[in-house]
Protein backbone atom coordinates (compact mmCIF):
# COMPACT_ATOMS: atom_id res chain seq x y z
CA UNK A 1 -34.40 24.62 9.34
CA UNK A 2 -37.28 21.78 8.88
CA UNK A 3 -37.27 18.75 11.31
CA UNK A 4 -35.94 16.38 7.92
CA UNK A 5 -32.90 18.52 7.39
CA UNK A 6 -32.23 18.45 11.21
CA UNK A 7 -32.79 14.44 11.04
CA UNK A 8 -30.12 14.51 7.93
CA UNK A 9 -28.25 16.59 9.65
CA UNK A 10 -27.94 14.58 12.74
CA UNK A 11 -27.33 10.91 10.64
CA UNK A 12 -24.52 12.91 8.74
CA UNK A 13 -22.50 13.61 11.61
CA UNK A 14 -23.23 10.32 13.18
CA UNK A 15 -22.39 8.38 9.96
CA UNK A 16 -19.20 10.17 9.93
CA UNK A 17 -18.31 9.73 13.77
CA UNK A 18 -19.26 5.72 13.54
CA UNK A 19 -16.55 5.62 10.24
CA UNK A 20 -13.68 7.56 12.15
CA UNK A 21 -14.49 5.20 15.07
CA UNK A 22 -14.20 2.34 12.54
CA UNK A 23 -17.27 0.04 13.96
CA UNK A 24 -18.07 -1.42 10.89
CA UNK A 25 -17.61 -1.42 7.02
CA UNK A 26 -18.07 1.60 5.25
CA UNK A 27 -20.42 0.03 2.90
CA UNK A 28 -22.62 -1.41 5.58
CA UNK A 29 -22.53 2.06 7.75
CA UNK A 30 -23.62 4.11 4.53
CA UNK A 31 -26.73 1.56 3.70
CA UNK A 32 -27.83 1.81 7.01
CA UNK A 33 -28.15 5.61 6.78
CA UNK A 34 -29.77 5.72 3.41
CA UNK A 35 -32.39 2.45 4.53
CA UNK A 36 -33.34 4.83 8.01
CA UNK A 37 -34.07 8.30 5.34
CA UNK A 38 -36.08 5.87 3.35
CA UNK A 39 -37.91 4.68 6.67
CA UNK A 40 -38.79 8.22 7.91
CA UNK A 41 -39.82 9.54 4.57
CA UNK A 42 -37.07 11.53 3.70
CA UNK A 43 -36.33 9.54 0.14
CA UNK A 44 -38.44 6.91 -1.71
CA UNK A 45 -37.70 3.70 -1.87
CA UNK A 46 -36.84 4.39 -6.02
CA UNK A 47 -34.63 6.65 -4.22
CA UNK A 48 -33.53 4.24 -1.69
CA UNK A 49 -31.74 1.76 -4.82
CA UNK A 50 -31.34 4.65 -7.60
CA UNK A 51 -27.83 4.52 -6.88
CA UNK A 52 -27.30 0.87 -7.53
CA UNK A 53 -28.35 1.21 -11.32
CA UNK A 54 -25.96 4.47 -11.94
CA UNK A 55 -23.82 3.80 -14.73
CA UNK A 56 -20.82 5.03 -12.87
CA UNK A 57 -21.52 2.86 -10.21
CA UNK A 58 -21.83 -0.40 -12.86
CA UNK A 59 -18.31 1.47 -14.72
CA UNK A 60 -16.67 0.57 -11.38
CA UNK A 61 -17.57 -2.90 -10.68
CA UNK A 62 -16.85 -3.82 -14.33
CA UNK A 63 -13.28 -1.97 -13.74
CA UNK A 64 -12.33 -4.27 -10.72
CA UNK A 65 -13.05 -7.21 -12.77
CA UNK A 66 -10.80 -5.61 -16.00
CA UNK A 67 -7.97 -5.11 -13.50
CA UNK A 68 -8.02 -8.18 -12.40
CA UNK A 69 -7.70 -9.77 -15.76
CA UNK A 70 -4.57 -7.15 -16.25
CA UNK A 71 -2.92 -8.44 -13.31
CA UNK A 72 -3.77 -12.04 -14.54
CA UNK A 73 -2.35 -11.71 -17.31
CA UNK A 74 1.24 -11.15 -15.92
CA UNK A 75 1.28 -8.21 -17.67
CA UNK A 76 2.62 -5.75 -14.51
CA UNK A 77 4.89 -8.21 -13.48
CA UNK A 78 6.92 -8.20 -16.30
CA UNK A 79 6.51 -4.47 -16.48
CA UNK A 80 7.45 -3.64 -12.97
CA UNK A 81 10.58 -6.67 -13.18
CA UNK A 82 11.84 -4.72 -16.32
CA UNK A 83 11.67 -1.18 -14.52
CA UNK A 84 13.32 -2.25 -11.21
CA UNK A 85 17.52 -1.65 -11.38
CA UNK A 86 19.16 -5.28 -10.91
CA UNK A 87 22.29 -3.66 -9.47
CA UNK A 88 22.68 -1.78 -6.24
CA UNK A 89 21.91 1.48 -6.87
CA UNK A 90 20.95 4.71 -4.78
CA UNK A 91 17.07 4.98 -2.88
CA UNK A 92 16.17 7.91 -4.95
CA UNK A 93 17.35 6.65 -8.62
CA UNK A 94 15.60 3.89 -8.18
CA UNK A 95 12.60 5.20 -6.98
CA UNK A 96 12.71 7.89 -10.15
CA UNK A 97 12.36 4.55 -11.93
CA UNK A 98 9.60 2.99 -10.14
CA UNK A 99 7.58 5.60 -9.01
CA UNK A 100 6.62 7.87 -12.11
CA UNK A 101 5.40 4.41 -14.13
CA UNK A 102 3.55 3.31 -11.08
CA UNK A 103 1.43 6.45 -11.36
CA UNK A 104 0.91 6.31 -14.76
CA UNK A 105 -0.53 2.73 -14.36
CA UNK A 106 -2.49 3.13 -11.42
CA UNK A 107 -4.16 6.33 -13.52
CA UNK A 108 -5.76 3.07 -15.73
CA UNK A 109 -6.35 0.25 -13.32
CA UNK A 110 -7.74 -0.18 -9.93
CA UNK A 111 -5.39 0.91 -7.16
CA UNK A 112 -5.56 -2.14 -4.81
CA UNK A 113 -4.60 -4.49 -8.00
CA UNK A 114 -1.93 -2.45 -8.66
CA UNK A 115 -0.18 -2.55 -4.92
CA UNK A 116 -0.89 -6.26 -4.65
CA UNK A 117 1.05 -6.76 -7.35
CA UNK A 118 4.30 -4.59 -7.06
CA UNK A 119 4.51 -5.01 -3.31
CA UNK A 120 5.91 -8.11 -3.25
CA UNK A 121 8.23 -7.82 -6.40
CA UNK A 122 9.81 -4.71 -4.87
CA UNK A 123 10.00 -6.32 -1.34
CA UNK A 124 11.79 -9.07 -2.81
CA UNK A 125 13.88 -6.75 -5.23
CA UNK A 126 14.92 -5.21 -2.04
CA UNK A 127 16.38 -7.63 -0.36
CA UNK A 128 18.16 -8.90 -3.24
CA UNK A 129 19.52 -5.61 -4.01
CA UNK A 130 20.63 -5.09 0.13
CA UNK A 131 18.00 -2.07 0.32
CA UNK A 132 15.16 -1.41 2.99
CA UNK A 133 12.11 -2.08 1.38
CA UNK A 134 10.24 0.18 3.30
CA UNK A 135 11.44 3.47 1.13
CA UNK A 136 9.64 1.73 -1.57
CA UNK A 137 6.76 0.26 -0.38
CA UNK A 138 5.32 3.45 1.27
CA UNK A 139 5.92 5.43 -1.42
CA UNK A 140 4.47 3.18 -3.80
CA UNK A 141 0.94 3.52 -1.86
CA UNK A 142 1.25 7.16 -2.18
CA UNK A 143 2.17 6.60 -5.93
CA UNK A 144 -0.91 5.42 -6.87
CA UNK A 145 -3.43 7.68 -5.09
CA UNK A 146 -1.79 10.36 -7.16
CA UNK A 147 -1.76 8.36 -10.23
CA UNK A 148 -5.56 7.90 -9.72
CA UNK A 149 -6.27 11.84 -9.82
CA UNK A 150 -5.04 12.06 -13.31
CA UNK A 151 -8.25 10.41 -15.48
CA UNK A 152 -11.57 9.76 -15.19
CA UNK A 153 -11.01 6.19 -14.91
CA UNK A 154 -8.15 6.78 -12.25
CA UNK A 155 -10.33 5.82 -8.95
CA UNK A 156 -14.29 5.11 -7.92
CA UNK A 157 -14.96 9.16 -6.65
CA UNK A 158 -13.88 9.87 -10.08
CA UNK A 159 -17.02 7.77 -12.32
CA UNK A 160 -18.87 8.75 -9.24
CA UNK A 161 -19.14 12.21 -9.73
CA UNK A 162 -18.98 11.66 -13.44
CA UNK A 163 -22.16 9.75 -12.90
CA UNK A 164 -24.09 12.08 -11.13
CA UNK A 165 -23.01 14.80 -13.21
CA UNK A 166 -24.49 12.93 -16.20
CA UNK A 167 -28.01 12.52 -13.96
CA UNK A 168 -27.97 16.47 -13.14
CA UNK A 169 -28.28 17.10 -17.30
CA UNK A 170 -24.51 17.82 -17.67
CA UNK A 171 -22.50 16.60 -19.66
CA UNK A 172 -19.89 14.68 -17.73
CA UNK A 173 -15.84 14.31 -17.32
CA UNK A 174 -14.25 13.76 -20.55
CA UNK A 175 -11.44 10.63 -20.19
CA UNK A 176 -8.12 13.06 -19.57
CA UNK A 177 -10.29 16.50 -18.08
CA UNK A 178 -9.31 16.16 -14.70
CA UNK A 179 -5.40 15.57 -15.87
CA UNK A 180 -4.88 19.20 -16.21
CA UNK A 181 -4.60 19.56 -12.32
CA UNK A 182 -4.22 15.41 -11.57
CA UNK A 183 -1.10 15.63 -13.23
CA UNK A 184 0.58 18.80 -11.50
CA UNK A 185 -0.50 17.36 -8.42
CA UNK A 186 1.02 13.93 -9.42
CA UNK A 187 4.36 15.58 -9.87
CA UNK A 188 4.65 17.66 -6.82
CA UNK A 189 3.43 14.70 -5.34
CA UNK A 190 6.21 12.23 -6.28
CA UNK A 191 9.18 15.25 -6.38
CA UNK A 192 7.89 15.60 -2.11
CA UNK A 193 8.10 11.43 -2.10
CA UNK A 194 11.68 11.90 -3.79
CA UNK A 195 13.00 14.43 -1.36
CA UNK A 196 11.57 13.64 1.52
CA UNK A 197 11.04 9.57 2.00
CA UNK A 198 15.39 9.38 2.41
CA UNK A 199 14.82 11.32 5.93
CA UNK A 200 11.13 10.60 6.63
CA UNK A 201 10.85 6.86 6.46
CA UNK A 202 12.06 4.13 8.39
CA UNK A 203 14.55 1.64 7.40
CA UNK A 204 18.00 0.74 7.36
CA UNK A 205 20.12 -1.07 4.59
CA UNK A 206 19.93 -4.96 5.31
CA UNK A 207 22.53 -7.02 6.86
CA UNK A 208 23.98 -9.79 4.83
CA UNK A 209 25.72 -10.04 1.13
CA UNK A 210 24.36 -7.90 -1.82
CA UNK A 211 22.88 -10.57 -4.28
CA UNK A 212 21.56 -12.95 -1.99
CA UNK A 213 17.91 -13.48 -2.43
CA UNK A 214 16.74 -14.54 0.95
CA UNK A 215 13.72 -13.71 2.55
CA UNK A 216 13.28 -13.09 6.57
CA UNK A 217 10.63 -13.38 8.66
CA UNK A 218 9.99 -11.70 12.08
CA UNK A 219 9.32 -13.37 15.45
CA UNK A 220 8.39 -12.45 18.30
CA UNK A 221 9.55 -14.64 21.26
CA UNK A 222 9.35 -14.36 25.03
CA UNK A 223 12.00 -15.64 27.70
CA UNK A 224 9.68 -17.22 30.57
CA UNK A 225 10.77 -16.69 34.08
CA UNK A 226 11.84 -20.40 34.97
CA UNK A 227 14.10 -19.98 31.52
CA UNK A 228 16.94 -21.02 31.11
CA UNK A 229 18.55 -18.51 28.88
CA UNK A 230 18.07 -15.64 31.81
CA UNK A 231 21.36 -14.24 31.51
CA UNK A 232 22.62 -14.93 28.25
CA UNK A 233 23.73 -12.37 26.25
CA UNK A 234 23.39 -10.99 22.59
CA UNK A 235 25.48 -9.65 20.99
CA UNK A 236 25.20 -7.22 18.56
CA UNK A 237 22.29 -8.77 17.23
CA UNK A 238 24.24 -12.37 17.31
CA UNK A 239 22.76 -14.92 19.18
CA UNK A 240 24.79 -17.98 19.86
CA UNK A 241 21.92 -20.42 21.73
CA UNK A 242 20.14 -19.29 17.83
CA UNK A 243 22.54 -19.05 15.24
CA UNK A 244 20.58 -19.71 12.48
CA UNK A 245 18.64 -16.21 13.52
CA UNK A 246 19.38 -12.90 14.15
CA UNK A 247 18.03 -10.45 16.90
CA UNK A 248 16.54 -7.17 15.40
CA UNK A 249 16.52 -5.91 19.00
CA UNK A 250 14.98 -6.78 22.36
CA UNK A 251 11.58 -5.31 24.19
CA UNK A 252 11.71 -4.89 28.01
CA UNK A 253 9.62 -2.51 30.32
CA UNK A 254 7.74 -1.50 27.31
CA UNK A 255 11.36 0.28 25.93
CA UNK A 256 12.66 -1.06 22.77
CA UNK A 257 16.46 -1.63 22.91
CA UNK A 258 18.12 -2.26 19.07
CA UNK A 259 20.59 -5.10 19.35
CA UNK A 260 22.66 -4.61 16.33
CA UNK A 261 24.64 -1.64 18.20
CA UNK A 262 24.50 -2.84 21.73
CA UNK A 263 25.24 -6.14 24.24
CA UNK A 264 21.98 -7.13 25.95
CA UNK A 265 22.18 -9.40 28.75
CA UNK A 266 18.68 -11.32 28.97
CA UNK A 267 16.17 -11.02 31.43
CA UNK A 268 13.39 -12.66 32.05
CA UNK A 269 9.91 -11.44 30.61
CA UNK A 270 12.32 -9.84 27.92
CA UNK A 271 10.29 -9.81 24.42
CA UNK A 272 12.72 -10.67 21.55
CA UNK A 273 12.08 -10.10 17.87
CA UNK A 274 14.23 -12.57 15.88
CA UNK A 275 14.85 -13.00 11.98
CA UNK A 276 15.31 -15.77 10.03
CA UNK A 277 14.47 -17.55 7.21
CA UNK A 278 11.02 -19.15 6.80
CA UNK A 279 13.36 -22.94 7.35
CA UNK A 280 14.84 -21.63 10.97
CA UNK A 281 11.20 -21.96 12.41
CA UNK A 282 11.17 -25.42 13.32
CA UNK A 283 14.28 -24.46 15.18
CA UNK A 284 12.75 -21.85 17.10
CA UNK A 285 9.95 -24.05 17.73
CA UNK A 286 12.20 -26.73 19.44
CA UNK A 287 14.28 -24.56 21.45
CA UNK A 288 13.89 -24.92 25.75
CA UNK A 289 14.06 -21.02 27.07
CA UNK A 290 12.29 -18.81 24.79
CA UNK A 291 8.44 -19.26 23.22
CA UNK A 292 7.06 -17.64 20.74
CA UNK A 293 4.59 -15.41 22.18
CA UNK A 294 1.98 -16.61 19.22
CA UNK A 295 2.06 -19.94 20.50
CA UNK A 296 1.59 -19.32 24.64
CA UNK A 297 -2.02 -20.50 24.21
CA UNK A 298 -1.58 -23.32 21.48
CA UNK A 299 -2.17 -26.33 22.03
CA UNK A 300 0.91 -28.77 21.71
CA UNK A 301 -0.41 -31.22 19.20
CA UNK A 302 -0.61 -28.14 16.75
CA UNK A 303 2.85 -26.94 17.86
CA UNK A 304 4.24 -30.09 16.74
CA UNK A 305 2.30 -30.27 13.42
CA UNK A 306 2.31 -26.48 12.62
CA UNK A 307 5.83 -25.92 11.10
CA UNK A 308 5.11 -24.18 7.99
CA UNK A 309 4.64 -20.44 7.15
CA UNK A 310 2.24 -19.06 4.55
CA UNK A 311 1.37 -15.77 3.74
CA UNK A 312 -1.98 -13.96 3.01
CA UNK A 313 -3.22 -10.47 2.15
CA UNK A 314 -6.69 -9.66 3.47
CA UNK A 315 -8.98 -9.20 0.65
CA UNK A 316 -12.56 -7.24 0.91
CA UNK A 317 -14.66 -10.19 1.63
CA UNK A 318 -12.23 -11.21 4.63
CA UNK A 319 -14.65 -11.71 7.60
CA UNK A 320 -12.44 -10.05 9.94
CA UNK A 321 -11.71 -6.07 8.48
CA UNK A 322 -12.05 -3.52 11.35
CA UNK A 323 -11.86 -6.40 14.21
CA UNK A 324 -8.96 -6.96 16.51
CA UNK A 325 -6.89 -10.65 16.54
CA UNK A 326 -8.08 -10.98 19.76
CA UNK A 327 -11.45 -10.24 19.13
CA UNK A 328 -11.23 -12.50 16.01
CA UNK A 329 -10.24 -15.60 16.44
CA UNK A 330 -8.02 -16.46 13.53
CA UNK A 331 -7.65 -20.17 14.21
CA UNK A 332 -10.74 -20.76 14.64
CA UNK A 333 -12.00 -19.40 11.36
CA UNK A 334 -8.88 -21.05 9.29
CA UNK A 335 -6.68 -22.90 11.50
CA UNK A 336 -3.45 -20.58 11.13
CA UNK A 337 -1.70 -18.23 13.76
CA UNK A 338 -0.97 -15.28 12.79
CA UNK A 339 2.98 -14.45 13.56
CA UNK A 340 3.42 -10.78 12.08
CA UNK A 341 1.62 -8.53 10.51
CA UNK A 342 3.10 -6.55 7.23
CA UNK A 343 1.25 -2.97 6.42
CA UNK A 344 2.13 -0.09 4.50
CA UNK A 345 6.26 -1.23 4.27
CA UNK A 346 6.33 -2.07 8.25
CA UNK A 347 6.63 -5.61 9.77
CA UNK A 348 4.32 -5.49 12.95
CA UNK A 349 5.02 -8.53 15.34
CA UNK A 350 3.95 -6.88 19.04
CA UNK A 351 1.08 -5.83 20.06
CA UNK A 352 -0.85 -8.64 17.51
CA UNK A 353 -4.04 -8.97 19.54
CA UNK A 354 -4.43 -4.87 19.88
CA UNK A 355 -3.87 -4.35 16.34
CA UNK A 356 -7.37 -4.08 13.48
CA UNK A 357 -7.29 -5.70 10.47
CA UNK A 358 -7.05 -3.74 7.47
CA UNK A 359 -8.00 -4.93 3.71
CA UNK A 360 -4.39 -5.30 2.33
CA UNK A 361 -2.61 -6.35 5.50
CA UNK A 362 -0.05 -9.04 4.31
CA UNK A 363 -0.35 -11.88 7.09
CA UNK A 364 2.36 -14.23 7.91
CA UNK A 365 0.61 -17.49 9.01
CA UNK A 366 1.90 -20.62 11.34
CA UNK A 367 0.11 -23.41 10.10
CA UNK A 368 -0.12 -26.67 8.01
CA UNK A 369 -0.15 -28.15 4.45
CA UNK A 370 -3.37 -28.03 4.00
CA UNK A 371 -4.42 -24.22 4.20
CA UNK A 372 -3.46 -23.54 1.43
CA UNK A 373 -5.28 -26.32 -1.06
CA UNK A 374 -8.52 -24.94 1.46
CA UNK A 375 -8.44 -21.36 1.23
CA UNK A 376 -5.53 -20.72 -1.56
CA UNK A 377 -8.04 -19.73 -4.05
CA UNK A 378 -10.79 -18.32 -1.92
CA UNK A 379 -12.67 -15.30 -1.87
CA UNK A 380 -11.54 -13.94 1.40
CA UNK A 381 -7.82 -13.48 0.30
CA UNK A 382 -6.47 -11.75 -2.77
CA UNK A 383 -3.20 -14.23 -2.97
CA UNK A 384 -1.77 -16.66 -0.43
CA UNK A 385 1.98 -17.55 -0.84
CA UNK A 386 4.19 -20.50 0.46
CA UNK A 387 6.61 -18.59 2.57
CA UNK A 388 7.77 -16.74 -0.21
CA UNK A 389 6.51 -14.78 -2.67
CA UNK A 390 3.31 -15.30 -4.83
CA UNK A 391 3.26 -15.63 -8.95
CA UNK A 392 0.55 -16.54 -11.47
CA UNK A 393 1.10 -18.62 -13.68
CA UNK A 394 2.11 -16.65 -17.04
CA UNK A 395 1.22 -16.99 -20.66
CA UNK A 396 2.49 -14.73 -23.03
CA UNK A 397 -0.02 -14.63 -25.30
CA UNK A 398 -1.98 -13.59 -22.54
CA UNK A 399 0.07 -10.74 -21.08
CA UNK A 400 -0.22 -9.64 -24.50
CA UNK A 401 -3.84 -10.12 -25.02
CA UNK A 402 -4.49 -8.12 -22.16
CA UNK A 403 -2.58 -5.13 -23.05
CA UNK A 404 -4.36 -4.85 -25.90
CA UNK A 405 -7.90 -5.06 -24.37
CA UNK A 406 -6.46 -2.27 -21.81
CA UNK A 407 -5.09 -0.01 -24.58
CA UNK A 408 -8.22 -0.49 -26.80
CA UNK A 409 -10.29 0.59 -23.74
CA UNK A 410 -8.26 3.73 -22.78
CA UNK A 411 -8.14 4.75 -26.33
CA UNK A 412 -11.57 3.66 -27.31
CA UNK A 413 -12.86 5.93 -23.97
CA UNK A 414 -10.79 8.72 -25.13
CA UNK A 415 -11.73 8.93 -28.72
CA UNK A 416 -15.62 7.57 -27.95
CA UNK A 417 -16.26 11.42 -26.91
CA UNK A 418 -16.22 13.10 -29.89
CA UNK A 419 -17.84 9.71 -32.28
CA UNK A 420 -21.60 9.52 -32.74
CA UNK A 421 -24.06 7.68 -31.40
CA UNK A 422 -24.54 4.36 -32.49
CA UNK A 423 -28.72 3.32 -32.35
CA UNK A 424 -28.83 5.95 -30.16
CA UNK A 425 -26.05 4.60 -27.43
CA UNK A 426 -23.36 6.95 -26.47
CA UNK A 427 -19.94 5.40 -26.86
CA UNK A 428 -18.39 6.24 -23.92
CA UNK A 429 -16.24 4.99 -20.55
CA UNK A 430 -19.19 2.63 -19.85
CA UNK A 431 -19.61 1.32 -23.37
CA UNK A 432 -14.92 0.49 -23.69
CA UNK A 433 -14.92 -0.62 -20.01
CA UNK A 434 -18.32 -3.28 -20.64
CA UNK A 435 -16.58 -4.37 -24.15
CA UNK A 436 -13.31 -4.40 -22.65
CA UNK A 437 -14.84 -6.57 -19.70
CA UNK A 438 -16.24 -8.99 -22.24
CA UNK A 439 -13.10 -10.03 -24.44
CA UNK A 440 -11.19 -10.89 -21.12
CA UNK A 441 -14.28 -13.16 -20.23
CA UNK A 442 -14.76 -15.01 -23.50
CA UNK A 443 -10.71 -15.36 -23.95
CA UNK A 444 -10.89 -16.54 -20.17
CA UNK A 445 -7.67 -14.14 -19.21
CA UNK A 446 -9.19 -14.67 -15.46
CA UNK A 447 -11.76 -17.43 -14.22
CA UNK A 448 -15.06 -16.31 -14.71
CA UNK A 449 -16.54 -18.47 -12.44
CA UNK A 450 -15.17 -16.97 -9.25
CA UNK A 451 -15.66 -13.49 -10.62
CA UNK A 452 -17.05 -12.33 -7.14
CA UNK A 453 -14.11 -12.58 -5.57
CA UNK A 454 -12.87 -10.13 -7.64
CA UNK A 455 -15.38 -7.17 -7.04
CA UNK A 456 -15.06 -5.07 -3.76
CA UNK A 457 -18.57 -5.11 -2.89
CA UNK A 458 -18.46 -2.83 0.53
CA UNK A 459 -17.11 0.02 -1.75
CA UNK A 460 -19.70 -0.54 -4.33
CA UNK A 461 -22.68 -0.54 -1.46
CA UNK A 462 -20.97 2.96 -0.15
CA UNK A 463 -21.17 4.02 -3.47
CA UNK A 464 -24.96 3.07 -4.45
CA UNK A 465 -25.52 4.28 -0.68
CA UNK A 466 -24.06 7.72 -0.98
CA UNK A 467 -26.69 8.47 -3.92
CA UNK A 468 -29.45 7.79 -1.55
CA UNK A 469 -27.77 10.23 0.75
CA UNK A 470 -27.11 12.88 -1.35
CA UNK A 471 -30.91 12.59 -2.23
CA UNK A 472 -31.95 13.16 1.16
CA UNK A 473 -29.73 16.43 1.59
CA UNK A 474 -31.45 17.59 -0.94
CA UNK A 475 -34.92 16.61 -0.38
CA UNK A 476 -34.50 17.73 3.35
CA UNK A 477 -32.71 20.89 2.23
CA UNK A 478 -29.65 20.71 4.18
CA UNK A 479 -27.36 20.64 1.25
CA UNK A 480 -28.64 24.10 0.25
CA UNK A 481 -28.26 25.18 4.02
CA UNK A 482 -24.85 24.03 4.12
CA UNK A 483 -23.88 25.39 0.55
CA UNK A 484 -25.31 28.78 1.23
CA UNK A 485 -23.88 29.30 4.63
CA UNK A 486 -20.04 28.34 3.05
CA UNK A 487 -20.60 31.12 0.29
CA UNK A 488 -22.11 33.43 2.71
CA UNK A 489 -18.93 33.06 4.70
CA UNK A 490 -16.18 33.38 1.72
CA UNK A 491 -17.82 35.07 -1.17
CA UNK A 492 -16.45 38.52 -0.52
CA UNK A 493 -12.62 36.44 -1.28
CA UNK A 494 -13.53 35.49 -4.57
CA UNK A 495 -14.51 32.25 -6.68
CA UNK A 496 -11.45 30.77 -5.83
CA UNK A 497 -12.10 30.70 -2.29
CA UNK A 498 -15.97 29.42 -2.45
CA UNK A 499 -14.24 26.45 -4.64
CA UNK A 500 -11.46 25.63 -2.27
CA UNK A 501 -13.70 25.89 1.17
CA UNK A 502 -16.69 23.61 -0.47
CA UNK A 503 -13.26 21.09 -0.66
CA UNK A 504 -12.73 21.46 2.64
């Protein structure tokens, strides 16, 4: 083995111990890497930024912006309203309804756009419907990773390898090639997610009247050991010194103890997590015995301003992914606090100042009136709500308008495979997405100008990076090292095996 491929070898399983360790952005972490081979002569600097002009690296950029003129457009929203049941039914029915069409869309569009948008229609369909939203909104994460294994366009890895296929002399993924397995997968995917999510995930029906569309928020409170509600008692999740709120249970010696089953006399240092609507907060606020642990270090002035809840989700360009709230100081940056934290169909309200920031986290906010005019259409969030939930403003002609331009660019990629070549340009993925791209500009389905916002840019920089790392396994050897030692290990099992262990 030469000294490069031992140097390769070495970054390699660095690179990947500083990602599992989660130090820093993926995108950063992967430049760095390619930038040091380029340093120590491993790759040339043509090398070095090859990756940044690869056409499936361009085909994804130009996808994030073409999803976010879909979801625009209004277009899912009305989709996903006219899937969801309006009646009570059973978790499984209606996730048969849900689930299937959520794959099927998330095989065409970028998987983050597609979440933002159905989370918080099926959260809110949930409540109103009396069911826990968490057997939805898990599953509906899981949807769309197996949705994206179906076609080419279905996520990044997908052009990726497409891309570098092309650059190797082949000839590439057709548009429905890798649907032949994507799609069995896909199905034993979502009939696992049908059996299993009843028993597997959390969540209990909600408390209250079927039909009543009311949203509640989570807080997290602390009795103080000069308080005067040190021995009062709850109640089976009834709280008469709070009536406007429930308990959803009580914290004490770091054991959680459920209220809605149980009478729990108070104690003092006892952690509380209440529920309420977004209106019983200035309540809380006021009330003598309990503080919201959120507020212990607040100042008062803000206390008495603060009364108003907002929501965020975390886009790509938010500042703070992979940092702590305690090592970040929210209020700093934008003058909120954050009260809960909503991931992956769980409502996270302890433990806020232990807990990294993810892109996607859905952020419940205590702050003022003017956060959202400041940062409501900034680059750092994908959508910031009022206490409720968020909707863009709909035109029809645009929901429609965007169909089209989707349809024309699935079909157009599908058929562009087998048409000729037009001045001697291939019509193909790259050729539908870029025209595709360019009618949602010019009929301004989103704002061009604050296109940026738009584009994940720390996944395109892995991307462009991982090019420039691929070039320096090769160039170093290593990759031929590693590939002949795997098929030196399993070749006497058969093709089969050599394919699945290079997968591993």
């Amino acid at each position: 083995m030469s000294i490069d491929a031992i140097i390769v070898l070495t970054a390699l399983i660095a690179m990947l111990i500083v990602l599992a360790m989660d130090k820093m952005r993926p995108g950063l972490t992967l430049l760095l890497v390619a930038i040091g081979f380029m340093l120590m002569g491993i790759i040339t600097p043509k090398e070095m930024v090859a990756g940044f002009s690869n056409q499936g690296m361009i085909t994804v950029a130009i996808l994030f912006l073409v999803s976010e003129g879909v979801r625009r457009s209004g277009a899912l929203d009305y989709l996903i309203k006219k899937i969801l049941p309006q009646t009570k039914t059973s978790v499984r029915k209606a996730q048969l309804r849900m689930l299937p069409t959520i794959s099927f869309i998330s095989a065409f569009l970028n998987n983050t756009a597609v979440v933002v948008i159905f989370a918080p229609i099926i959260k809110k369909w949930a409540e109103f419907v009396n069911m826990p939203s968490q057997k939805f909104l898990i599953p509906l994460s899981y949807a769309t990773i197996l949705g994206g294994l179906c076609t080419l366009i279905g996520t990044s890895t997908n052009l990726v390898v497409h891309g570098m296929m092309q650059e190797s002399g082949y000839e590439g993924l057709k548009m429905f090639e890798l649907s032949k397995i994507g799609i069995i997968i896909t199905i034993a995917g979502l009939i696992y997610i049908f059996i299993a999510s009843k028993k597997l995930l959390p969540g209990n029906n909600l408390n209250g009247d079927t039909g009543k569309e009311i949203k509640e928020y989570y807080f997290d409170a602390i009795v103080p050991e000069d308080s005067l509600l040190t021995g009062a008692v709850i109640d089976h999740g009834h709280f008469k010194e709070i009536p406007q709120m429930s308990v959803y249970g009580v914290y004490r010696n770091n054991s959680f103890m459920p209220a809605d089953k149980q009478r729990i006399i108070l104690r003092a240092s006892d952690q509380i997590i209440l529920a309420g609507k977004s209106s019983s907060l200035k309540t809380l606020i006021s009330i003598e015995g309990i503080k919201l642990t959120c507020l212990q270090n607040v100042d008062k002035d803000f206390i008495q301003s603060a009364v108003k809840l907002v929501e965020v989700v975390l886009g790509p360009r938010f500042p703070g992914i992979g940092q702590t709230l305690g090592k970040f100081d929210f209020f700093r940056h934008y003058g909120g606090i954050v009260t809960a934290v909503n991931r992956n169909g769980e409502r996270i309200t302890t433990g806020l100042n232990k807990l990294k920031l993810q892109e996607g986290d859905n952020l419940v906010l205590l702050t003022d009136d003017s956060f959202i005019s400041t940062w409501g259409d900034s680059k750092v969030f994908y959508l910031v709500s009022d206490a409720g939930d968020f909707e863009i403003p709909q035109q029809k002609s645009r929901r429609w308008l965007a169909s089209v331009i989707l349809i024309f660019m699935i079909v157009g990629a599908t058929i562009g495979e087998y048409m000729p070549k037009v001045n001697g340009m291939k019509i193909d993925m790259f050729y539908f997405a870029a025209a595709a791209l360019f009618a949602m500009t010019a009929l301004k389905i989103f704002p061009a100008k604050k296109y940026t916002k738009y584009v994940s840019w720390d996944v395109l920089i892995a991307i462009a990076s991982a090019f420039a790392i691929s070039q320096a396994m090769t160039n170093s050897g290593i990759a031929n090292i590693i590939a002949g030692v795997i098929i030196d290990i399993v070749k006497d099992y058969g093709p089969h095996a050599v394919l699945a262990a290079l997968f591993l």
